[in-house]
C-alpha atoms as a PDB file:
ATOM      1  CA  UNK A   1     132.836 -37.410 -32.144  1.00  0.00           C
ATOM      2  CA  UNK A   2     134.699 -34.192 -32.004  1.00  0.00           C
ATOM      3  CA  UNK A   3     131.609 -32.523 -33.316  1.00  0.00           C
ATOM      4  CA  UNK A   4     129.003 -33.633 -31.172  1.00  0.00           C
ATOM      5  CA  UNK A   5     130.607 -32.258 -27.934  1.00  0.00           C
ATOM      6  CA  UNK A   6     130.758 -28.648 -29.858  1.00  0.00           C
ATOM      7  CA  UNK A   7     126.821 -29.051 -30.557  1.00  0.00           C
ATOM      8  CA  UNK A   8     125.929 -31.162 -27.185  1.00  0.00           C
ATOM      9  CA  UNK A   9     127.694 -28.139 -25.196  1.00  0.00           C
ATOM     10  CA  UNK A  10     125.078 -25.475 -27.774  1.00  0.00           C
ATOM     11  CA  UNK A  11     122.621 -27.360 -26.749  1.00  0.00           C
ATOM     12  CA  UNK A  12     123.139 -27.139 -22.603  1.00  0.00           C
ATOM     13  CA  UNK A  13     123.471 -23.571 -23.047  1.00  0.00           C
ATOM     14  CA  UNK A  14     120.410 -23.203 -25.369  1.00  0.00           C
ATOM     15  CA  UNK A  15     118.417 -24.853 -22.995  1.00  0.00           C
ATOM     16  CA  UNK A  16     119.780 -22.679 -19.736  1.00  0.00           C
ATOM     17  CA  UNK A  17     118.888 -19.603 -21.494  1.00  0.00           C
ATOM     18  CA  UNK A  18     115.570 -21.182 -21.931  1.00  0.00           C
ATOM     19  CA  UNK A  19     115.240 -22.101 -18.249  1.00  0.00           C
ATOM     20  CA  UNK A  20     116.260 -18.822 -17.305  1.00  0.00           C
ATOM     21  CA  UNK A  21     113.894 -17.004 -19.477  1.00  0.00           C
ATOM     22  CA  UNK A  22     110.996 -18.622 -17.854  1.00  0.00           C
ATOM     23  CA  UNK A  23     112.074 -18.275 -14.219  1.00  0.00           C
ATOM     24  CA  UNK A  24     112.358 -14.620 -15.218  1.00  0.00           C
ATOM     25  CA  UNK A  25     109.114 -14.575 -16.679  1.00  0.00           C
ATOM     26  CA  UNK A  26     108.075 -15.940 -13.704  1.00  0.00           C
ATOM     27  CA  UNK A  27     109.604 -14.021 -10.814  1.00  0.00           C
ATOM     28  CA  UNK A  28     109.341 -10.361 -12.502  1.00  0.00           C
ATOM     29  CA  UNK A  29     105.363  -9.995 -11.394  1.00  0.00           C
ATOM     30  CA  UNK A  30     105.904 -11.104  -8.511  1.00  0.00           C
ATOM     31  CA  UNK A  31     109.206  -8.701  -7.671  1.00  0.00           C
ATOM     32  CA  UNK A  32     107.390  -5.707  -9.673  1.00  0.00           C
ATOM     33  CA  UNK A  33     104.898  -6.231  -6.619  1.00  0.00           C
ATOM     34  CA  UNK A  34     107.086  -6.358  -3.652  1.00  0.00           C
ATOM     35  CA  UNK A  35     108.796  -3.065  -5.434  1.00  0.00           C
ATOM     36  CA  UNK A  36     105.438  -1.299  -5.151  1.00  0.00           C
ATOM     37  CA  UNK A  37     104.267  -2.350  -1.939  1.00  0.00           C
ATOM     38  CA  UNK A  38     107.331  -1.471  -0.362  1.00  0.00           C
ATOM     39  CA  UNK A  39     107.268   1.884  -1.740  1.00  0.00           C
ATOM     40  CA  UNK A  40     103.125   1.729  -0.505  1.00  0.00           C
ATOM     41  CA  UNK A  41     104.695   0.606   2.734  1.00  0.00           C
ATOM     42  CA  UNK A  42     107.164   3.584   3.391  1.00  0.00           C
ATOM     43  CA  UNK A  43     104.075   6.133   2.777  1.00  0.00           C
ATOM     44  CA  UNK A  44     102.328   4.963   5.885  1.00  0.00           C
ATOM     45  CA  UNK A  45     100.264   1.903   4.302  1.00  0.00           C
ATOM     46  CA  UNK A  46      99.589  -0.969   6.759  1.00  0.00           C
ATOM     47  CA  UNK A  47      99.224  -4.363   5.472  1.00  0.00           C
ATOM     48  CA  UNK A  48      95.862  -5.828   6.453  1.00  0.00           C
ATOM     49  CA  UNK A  49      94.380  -2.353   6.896  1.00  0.00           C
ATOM     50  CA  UNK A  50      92.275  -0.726   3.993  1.00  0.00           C
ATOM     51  CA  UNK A  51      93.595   2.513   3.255  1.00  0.00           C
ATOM     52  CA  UNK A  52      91.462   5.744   3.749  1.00  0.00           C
ATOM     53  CA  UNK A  53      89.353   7.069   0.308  1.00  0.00           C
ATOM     54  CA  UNK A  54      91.419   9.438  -1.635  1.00  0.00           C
ATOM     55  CA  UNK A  55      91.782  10.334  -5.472  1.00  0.00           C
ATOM     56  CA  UNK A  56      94.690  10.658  -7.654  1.00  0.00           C
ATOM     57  CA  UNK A  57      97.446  13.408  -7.157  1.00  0.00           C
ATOM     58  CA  UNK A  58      99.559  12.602 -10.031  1.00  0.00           C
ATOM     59  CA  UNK A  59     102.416  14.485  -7.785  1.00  0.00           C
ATOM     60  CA  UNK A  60     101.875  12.219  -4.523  1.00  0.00           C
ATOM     61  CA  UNK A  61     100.711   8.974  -5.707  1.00  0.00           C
ATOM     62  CA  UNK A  62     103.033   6.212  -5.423  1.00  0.00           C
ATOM     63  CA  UNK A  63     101.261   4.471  -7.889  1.00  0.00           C
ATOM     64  CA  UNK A  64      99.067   7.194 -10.167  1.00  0.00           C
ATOM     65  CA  UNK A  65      95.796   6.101 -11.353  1.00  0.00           C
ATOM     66  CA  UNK A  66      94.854   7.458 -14.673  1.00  0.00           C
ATOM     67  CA  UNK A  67      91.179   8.522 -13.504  1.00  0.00           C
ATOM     68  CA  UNK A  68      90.779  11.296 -11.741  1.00  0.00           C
ATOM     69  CA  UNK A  69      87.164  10.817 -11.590  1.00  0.00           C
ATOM     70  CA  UNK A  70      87.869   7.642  -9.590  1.00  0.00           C
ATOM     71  CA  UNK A  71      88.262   7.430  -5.473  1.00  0.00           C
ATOM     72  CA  UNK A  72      89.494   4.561  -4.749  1.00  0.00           C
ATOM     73  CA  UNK A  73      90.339   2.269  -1.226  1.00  0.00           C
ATOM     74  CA  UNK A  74      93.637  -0.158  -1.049  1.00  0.00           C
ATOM     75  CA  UNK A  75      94.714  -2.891   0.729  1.00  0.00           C
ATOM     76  CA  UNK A  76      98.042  -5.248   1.069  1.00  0.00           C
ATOM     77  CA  UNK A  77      96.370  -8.255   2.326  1.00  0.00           C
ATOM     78  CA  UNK A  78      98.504 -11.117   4.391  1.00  0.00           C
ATOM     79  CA  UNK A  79      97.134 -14.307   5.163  1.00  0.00           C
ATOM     80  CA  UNK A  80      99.498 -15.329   7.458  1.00  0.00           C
ATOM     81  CA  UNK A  81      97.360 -15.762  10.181  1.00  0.00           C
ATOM     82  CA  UNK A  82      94.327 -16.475   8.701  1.00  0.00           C
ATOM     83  CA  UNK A  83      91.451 -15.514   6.120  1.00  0.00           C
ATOM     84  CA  UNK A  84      90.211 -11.799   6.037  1.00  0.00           C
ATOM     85  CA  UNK A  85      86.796 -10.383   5.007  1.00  0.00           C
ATOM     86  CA  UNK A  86      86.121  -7.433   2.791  1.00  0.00           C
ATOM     87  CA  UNK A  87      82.856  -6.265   4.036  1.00  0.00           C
ATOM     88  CA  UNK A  88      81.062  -2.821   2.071  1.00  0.00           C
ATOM     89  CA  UNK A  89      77.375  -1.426   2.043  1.00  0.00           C
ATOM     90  CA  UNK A  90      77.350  -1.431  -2.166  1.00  0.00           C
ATOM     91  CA  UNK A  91      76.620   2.140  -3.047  1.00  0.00           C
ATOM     92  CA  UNK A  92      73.246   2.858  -4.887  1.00  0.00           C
ATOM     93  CA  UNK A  93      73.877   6.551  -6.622  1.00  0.00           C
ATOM     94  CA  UNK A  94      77.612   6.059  -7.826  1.00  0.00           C
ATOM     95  CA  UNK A  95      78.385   6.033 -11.152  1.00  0.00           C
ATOM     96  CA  UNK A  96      80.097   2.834 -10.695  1.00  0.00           C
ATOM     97  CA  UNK A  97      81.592   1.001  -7.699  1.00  0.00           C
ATOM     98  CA  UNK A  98      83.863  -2.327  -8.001  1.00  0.00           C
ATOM     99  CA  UNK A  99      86.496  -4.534  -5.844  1.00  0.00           C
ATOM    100  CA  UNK A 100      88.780  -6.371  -7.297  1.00  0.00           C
ATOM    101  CA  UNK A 101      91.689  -9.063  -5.404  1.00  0.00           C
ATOM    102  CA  UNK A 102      95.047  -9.510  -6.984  1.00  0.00           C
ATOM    103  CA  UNK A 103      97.299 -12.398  -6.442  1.00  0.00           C
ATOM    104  CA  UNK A 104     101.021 -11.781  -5.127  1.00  0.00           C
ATOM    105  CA  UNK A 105     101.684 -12.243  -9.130  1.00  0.00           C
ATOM    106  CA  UNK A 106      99.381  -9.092  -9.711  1.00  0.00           C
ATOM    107  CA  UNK A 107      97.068 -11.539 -11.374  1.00  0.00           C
ATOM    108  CA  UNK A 108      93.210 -10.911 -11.206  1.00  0.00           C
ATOM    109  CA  UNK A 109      91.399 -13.241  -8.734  1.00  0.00           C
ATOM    110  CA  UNK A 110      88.553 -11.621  -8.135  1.00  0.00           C
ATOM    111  CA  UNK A 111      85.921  -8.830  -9.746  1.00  0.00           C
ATOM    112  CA  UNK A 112      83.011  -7.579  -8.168  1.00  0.00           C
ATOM    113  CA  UNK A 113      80.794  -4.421  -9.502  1.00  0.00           C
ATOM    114  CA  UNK A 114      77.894  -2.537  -8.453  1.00  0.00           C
ATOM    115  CA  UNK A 115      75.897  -4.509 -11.431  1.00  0.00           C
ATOM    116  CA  UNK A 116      76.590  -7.574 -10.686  1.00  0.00           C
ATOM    117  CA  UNK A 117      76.169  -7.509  -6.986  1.00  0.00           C
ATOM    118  CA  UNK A 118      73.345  -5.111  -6.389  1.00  0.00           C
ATOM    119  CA  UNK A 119      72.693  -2.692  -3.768  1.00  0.00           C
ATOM    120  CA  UNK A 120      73.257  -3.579   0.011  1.00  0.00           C
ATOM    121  CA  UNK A 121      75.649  -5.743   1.910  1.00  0.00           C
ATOM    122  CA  UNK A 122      78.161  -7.753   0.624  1.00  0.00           C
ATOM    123  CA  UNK A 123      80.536  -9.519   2.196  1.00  0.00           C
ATOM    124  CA  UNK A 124      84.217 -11.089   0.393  1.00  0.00           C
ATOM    125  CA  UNK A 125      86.356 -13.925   2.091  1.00  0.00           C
ATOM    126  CA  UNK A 126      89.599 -14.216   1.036  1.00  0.00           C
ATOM    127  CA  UNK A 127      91.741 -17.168   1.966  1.00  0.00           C
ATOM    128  CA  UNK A 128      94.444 -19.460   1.088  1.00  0.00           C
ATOM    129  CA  UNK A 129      93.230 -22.823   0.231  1.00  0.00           C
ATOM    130  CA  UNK A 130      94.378 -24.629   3.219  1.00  0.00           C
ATOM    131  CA  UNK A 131      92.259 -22.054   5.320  1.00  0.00           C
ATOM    132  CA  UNK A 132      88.907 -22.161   6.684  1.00  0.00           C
ATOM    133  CA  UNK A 133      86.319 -19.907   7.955  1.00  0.00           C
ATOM    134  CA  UNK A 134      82.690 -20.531   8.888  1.00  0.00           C
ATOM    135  CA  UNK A 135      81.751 -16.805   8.184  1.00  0.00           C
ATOM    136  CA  UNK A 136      79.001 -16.592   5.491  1.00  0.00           C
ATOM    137  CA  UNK A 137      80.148 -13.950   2.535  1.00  0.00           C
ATOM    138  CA  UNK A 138      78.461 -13.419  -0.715  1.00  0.00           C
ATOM    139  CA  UNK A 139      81.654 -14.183  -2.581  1.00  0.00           C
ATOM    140  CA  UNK A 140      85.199 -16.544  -1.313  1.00  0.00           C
ATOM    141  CA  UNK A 141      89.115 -16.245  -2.667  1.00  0.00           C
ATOM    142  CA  UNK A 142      91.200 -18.980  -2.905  1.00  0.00           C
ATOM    143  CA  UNK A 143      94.470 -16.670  -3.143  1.00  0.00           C
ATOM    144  CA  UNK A 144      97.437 -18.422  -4.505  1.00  0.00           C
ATOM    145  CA  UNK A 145      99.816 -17.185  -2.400  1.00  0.00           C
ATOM    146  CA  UNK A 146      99.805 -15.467   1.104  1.00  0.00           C
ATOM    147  CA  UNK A 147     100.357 -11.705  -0.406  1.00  0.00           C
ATOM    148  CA  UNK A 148      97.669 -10.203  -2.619  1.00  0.00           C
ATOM    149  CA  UNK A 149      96.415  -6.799  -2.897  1.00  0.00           C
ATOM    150  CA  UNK A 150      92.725  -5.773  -2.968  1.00  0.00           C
ATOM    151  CA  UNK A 151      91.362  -2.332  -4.880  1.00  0.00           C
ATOM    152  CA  UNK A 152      88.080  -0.515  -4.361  1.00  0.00           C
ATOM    153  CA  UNK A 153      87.002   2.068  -7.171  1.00  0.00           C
ATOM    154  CA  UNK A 154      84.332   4.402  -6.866  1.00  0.00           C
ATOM    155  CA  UNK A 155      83.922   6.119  -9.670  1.00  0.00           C
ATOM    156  CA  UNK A 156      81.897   9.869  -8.813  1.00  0.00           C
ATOM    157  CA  UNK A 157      79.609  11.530 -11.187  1.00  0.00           C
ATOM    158  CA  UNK A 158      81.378  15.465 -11.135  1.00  0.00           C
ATOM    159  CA  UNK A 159      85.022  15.353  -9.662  1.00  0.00           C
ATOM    160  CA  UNK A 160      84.638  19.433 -10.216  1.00  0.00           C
ATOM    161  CA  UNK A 161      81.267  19.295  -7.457  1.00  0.00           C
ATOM    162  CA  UNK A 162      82.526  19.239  -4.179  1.00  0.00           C
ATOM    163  CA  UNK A 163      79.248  17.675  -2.524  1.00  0.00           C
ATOM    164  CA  UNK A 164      79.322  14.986  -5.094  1.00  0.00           C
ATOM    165  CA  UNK A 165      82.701  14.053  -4.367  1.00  0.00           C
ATOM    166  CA  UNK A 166      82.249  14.140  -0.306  1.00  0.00           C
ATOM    167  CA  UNK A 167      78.748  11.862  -1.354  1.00  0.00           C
ATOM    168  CA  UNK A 168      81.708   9.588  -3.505  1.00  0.00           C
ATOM    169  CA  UNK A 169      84.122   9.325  -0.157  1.00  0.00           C
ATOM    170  CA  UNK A 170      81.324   9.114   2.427  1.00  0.00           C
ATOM    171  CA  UNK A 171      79.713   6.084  -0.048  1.00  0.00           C
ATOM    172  CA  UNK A 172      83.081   4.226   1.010  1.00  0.00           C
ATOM    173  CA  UNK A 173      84.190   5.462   3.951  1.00  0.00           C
ATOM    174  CA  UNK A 174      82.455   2.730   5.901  1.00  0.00           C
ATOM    175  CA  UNK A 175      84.094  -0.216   4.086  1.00  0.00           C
ATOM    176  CA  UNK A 176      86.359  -2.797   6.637  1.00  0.00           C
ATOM    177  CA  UNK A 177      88.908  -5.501   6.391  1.00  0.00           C
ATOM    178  CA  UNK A 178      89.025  -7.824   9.368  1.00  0.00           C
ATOM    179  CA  UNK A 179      91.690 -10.402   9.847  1.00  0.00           C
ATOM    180  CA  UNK A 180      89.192 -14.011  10.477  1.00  0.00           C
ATOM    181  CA  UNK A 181      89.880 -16.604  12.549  1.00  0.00           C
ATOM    182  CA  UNK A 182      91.601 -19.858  10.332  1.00  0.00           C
ATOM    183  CA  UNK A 183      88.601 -22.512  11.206  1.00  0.00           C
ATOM    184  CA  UNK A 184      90.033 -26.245  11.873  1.00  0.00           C
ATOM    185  CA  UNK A 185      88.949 -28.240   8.480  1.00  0.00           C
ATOM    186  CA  UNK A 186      86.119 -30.858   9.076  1.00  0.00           C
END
C-alpha cells in the first residue's frame, strides 16, 4: 500500500507535465502571433487595412523577409464584424504573384498564385464559419478563429531596375480589403 501512493502521486505529476506540454504546444503559435502583430501594430499597421507595397529593409522591417526581390502587401484581418474580401487585378508580367491567409495559429488556410488563378480579377472571401455573405468570389475562407493575417508577394524580375520595380508596386498598388456585411443564414 505504502508503495502505490509513491507511484500513484509519479503518475499525477507525469501526466500534468504531459497536459502542460500540450497546452504549450498549443498556445505558443498563437502568442508568437499576437507578439508580432503588436509590434506590426505600433509601426502604424491597421487591422483590416492592407498595408501599402514595400520591400524588405532588413534595418526597418519588423518582421524581415528573406527576398529582397519580393514586394509584398499585409494585412491583420478581424472578423469581428463580419466577412472581408480580398479583391486584386492578378498581374500578367510578374515573375510571380501569390496570396496566402493565415489562421490566428499562423497556420496556412489559404494559397493562391498567379498559375493557378490566371490573369484578371479575382476575388477572396474570408469568413468565420458562422458568417455569411452573398458576394460572389473566386475563392472562400472558413478562418478558424476571428484573427488571421493575409500576405501578398510579388515577386519583380530586376530589384536593381528602377522601372521594373515601380511596374512590381504599381502591379499591386490597386489591391483592397473591404470589411462585408455578415448575411443572415437561410
Amino acid at each position: 500500500m505504502r508503495m502505490i501512493r509513491p507511484i500513484g502521486i509519479a503518475a499525477l505529476m507525469c501526466g500534468c507535465g504531459v497536459i502542460g506540454f500540450f497546452a504549450a504546444l498549443h498556445m505558443i503559435p498563437f502568442h508568437a502571433s499576437d507578439t508580432i502583430w503588436r509590434t506590426m501594430e505600433r509601426t502604424g499597421v491597421t487591422r483590416n487595412v492592407l498595408g501599402q507595397p514595400g520591400y524588405p529593409v532588413a534595418k526597418k522591417d519588423v518582421v524581415p523577409l528573406a527576398n529582397p526581390d519580393m514586394i509584398s502587401r499585409r494585412v491583420i484581418y478581424d472578423l469581428a464584424n463580419g466577412p472581408v474580401l480580398f479583391e486584386a487585378d492578378v498581374p500578367t508580367d510578374l515573375q510571380y504573384w501569390s496570396v496566402t491567409v493565415f489562421g490566428h495559429n499562423s497556420d496556412t488556410l489559404f494559397v493562391a498564385n498567379d498559375r493557378a488563378t490566371g490573369p484578371g480579377p479575382f476575388r477572396l472571401i474570408i469568413r468565420t464559419a458562422d458568417q455569411r455573405s452573398r458576394e460572389p468570389a473566386n475563392a472562400y475562407v472558413v478562418s478558424p478563429s476571428r484573427l488571421g493575417f493575409v500576405l501578398v508577394r510579388a515577386v519583380m524580375k530586376d530589384r536593381n531596375d528602377p522601372a521594373d520595380v515601380a511596374r512590381t508596386k504599381a502591379a499591386v498598388a490597386d489591391e483592397r480589403f473591404t470589411m462585408l456585411a455578415n448575411e443572415p443564414r437561410q
